[in-house]
Protein backbone atom coordinates (compact mmCIF):
# COMPACT_ATOMS: atom_id res chain seq x y z
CA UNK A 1 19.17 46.25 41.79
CA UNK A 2 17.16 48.18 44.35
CA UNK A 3 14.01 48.04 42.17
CA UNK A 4 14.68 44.36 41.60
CA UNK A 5 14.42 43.87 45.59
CA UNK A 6 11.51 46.50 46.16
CA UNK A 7 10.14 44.06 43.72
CA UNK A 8 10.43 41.04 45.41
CA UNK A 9 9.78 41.95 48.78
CA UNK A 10 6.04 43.70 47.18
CA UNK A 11 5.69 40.13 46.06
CA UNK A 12 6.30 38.55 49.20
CA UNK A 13 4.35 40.93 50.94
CA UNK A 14 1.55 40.34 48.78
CA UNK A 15 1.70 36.36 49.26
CA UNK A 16 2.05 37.11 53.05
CA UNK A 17 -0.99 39.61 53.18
CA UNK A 18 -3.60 37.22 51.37
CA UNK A 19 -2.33 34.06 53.80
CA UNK A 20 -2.73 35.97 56.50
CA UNK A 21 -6.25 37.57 55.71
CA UNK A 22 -7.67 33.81 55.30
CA UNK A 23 -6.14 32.87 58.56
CA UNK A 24 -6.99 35.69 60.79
CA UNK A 25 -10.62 36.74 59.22
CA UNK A 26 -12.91 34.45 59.95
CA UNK A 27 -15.45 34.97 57.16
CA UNK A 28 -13.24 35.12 54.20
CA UNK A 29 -11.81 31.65 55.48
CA UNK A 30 -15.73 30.90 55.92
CA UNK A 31 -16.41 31.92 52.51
CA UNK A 32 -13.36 30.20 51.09
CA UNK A 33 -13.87 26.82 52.54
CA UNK A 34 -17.54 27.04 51.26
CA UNK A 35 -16.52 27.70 48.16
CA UNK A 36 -14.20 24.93 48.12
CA UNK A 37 -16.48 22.74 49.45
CA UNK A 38 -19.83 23.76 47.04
CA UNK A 39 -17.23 23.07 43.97
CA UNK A 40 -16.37 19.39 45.24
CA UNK A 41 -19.91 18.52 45.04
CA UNK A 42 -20.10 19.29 41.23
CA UNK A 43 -23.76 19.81 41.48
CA UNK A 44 -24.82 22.80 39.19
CA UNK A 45 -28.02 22.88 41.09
CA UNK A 46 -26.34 23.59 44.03
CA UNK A 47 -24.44 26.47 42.70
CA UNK A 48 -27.41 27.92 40.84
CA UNK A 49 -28.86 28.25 44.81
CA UNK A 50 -25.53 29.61 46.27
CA UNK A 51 -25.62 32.25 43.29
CA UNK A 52 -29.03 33.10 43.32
CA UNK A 53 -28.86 33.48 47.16
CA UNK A 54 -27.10 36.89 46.99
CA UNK A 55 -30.15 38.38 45.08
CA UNK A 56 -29.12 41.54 43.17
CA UNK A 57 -25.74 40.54 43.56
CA UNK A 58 -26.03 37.10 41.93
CA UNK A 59 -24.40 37.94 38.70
CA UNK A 60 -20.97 39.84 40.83
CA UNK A 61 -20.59 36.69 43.04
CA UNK A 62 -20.85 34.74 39.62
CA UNK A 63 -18.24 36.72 38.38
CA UNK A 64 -16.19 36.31 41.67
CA UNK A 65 -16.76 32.57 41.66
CA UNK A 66 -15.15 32.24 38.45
CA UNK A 67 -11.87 34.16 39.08
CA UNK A 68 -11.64 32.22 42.20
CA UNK A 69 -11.87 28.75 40.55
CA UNK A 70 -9.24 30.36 38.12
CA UNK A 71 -7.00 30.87 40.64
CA UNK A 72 -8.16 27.83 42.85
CA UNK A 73 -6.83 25.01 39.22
CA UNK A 74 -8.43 22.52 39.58
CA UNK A 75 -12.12 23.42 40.27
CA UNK A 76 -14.63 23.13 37.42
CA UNK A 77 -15.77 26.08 35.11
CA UNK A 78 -18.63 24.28 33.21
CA UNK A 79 -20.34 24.29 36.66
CA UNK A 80 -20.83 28.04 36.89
CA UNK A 81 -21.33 28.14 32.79
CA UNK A 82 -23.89 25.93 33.53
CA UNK A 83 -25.67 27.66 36.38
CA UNK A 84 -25.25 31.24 35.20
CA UNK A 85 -27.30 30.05 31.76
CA UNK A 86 -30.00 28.50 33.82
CA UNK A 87 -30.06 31.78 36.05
CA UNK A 88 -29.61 34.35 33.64
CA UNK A 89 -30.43 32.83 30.61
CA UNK A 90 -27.92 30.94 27.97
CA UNK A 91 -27.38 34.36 26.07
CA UNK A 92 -26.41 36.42 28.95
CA UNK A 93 -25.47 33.20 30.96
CA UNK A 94 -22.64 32.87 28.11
CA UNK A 95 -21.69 36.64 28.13
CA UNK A 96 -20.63 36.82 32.18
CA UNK A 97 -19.23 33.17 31.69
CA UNK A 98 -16.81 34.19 28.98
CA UNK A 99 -16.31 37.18 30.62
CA UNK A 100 -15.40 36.25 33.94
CA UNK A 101 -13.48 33.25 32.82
CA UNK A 102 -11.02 35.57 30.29
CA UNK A 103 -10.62 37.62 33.65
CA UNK A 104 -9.40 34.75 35.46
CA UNK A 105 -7.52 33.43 32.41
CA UNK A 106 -5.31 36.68 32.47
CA UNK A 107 -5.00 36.85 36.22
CA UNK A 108 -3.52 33.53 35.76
CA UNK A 109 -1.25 34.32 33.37
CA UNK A 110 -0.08 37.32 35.33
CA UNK A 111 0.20 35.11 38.50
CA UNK A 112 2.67 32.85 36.35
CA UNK A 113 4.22 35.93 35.24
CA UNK A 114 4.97 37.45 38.12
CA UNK A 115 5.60 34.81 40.69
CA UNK A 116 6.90 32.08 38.54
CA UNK A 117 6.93 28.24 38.28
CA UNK A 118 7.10 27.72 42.25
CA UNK A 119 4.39 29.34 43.41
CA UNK A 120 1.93 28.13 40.30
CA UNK A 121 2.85 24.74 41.55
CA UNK A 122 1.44 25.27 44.86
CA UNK A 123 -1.68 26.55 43.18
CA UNK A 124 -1.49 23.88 40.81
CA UNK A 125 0.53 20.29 41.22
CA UNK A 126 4.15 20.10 39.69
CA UNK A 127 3.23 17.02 37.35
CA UNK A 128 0.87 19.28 35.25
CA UNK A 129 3.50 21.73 34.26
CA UNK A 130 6.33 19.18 33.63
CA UNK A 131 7.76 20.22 30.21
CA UNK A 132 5.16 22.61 29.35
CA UNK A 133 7.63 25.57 28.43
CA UNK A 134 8.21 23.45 25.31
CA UNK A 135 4.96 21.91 24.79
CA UNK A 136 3.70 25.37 24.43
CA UNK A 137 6.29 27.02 22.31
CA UNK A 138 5.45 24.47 19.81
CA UNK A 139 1.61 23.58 20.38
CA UNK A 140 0.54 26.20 22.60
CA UNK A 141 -2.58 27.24 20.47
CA UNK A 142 -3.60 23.25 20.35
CA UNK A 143 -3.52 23.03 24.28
CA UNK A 144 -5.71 26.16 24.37
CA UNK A 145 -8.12 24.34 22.37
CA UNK A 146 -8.16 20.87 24.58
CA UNK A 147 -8.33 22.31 27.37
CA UNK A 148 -11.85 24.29 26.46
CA UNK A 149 -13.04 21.45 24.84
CA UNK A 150 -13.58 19.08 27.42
CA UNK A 151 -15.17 20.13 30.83
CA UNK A 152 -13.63 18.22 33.44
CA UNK A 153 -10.25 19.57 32.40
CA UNK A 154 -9.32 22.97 33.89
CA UNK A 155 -8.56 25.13 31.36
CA UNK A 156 -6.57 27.33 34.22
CA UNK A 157 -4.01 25.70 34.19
CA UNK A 158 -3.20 26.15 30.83
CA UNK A 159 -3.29 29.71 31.34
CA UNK A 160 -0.57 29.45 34.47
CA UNK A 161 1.84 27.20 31.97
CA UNK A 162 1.10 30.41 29.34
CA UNK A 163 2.43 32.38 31.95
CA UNK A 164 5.39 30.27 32.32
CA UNK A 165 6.62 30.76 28.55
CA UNK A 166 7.80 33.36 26.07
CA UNK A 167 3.95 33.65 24.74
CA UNK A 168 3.18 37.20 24.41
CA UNK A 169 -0.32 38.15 26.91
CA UNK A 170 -1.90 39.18 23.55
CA UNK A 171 -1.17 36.32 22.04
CA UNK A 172 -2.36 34.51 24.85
CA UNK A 173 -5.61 36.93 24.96
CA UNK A 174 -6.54 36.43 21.44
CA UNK A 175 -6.48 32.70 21.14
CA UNK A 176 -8.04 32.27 25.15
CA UNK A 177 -10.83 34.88 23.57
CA UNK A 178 -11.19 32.92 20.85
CA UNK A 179 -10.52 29.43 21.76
CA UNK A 180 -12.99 29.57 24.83
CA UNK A 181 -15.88 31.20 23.12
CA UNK A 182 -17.75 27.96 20.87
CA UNK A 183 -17.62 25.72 24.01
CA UNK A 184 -19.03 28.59 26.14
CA UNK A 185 -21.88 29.09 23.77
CA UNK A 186 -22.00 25.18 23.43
CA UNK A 187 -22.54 24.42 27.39
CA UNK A 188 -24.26 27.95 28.41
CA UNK A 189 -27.13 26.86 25.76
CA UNK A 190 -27.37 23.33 26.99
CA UNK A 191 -27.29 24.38 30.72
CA UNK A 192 -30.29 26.57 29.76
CA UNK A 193 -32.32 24.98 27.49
CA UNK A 194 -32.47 21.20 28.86
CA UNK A 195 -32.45 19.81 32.38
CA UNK A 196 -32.48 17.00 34.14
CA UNK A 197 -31.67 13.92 32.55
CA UNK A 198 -32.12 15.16 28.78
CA UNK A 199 -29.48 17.82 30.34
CA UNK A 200 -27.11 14.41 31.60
CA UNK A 201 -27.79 12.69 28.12
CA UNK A 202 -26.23 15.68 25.93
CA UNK A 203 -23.89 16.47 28.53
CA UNK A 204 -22.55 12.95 28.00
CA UNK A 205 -22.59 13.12 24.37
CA UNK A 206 -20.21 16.22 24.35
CA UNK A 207 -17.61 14.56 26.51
CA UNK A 208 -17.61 12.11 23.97
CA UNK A 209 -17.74 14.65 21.22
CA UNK A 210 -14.97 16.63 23.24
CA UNK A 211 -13.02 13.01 23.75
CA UNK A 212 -13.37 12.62 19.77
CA UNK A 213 -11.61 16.12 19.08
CA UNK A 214 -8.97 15.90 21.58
CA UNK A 215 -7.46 12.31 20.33
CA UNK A 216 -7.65 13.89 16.63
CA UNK A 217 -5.47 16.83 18.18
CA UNK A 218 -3.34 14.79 19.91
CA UNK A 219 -2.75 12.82 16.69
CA UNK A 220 -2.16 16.14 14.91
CA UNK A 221 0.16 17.42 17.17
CA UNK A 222 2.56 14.17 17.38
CA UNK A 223 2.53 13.94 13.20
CA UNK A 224 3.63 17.43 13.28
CA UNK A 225 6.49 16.72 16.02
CA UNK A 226 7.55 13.72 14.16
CA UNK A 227 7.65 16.14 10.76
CA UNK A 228 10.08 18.14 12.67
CA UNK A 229 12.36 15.86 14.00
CA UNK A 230 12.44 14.21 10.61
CA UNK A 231 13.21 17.86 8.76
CA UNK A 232 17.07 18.14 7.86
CA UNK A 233 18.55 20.75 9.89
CA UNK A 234 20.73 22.58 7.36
């Protein structure tokens, strides 16, 4: 009981700590809010310049930015995937991207963990986790897979609802690893090999490829529901 209550209070502590520290100091509630505000833009040139801005330590604050729009559900990914393969190249652009994002895919996860459903709903909105305990005890690797696929859907907070259910973290781990690595390689090698509009063009034509996928998935997933509801129970 007594390590059940140290427990809690740590985790109240810790809530307390971080909403006071972006209250009281000024330029991590600076830094935040410009953040916040260079995401709702959702201009990759204009993160490419914030980035790059921090010289030598361009491909940390990368890093940074990418665990904080983890946490932050639901700021865009493909934004930083996109700048870090015009910055760094698309081969190295798609090594921190997948890298950083798994990092803030697991802090998410442990964030669910720990806290539970109230808190991710703060972080999140309570209509995106409605249901998901089931959704993801029976289609948990298909949402994995949406959610990477298309790019103005935050894959974060799929990892939060993870959190939320009986998956296992390596379970989790594997299929995030997996599941997140063709559309990194995808969008890291447009972001650095085209711009412009040539860059809007085939960005276009993988929503629509993404689109394509996601209502074959979808189709997928209700024929197998309606398999299992038809299935004798013996």
């Amino acid at each position: 009981m007594k390590d059940i209550r140290r427990s809690t209070w740590m985790k109240i502590g810790a809530l307390i700590a971080i909403v006071l520290i972006y209250l009281f100091v000024k330029p991590v509630k600076d830094s935040i809010n410009e953040v916040i505000i260079l995401f709702s833009k959702v201009d990759v040139e204009a993160v490419k310049a914030y980035i790059l801005s921090f010289g030598i330590w361009a491909p940390i604050i990368s890093f940074l930015l990418m665990v904080f729009q983890s946490i932050a559900a639901p700021l865009p990914a493909f934004l930083i995937t996109f700048a870090n393969a015009g910055l760094f190249g698309w081969v190295k652009g798609a090594m921190l991207s997948w890298a950083s994002a798994m990092a803030g895919a697991v802090l998410c996860f442990y964030i669910a963990k720990f806290y539970g459903r109230a808190t991710v709903e703060k972080l999140t909105s309570k209509f995106a986790l409605e249901n998901i305990d089931e959704f993801f005890e029976k289609y948990g690797k298909y949402a994995i897979l949406i959610a990477r696929l298309l790019p103005f859907i935050s894959f974060d907070i799929v990892s939060y609802a993870a959190g939320l259910t009986s998956m296992s973290f390596w379970a989790f781990f594997w299929a995030t690893g997996i599941g997140q690595l063709p559309a990194t390689i995808v969008y890291s090698y447009v972001g650095g090999m085209l711009a412009g509009g040539v860059k809007k063009f085939v960005f276009g034509l993988l929503i629509l490829f993404s689109l394509s996928v996601m209502i074959v998935l979808f189709k997928k997933i209700w024929n197998d529901r309606s398999k299992n509801q038809e299935t004798p129970k013996l």
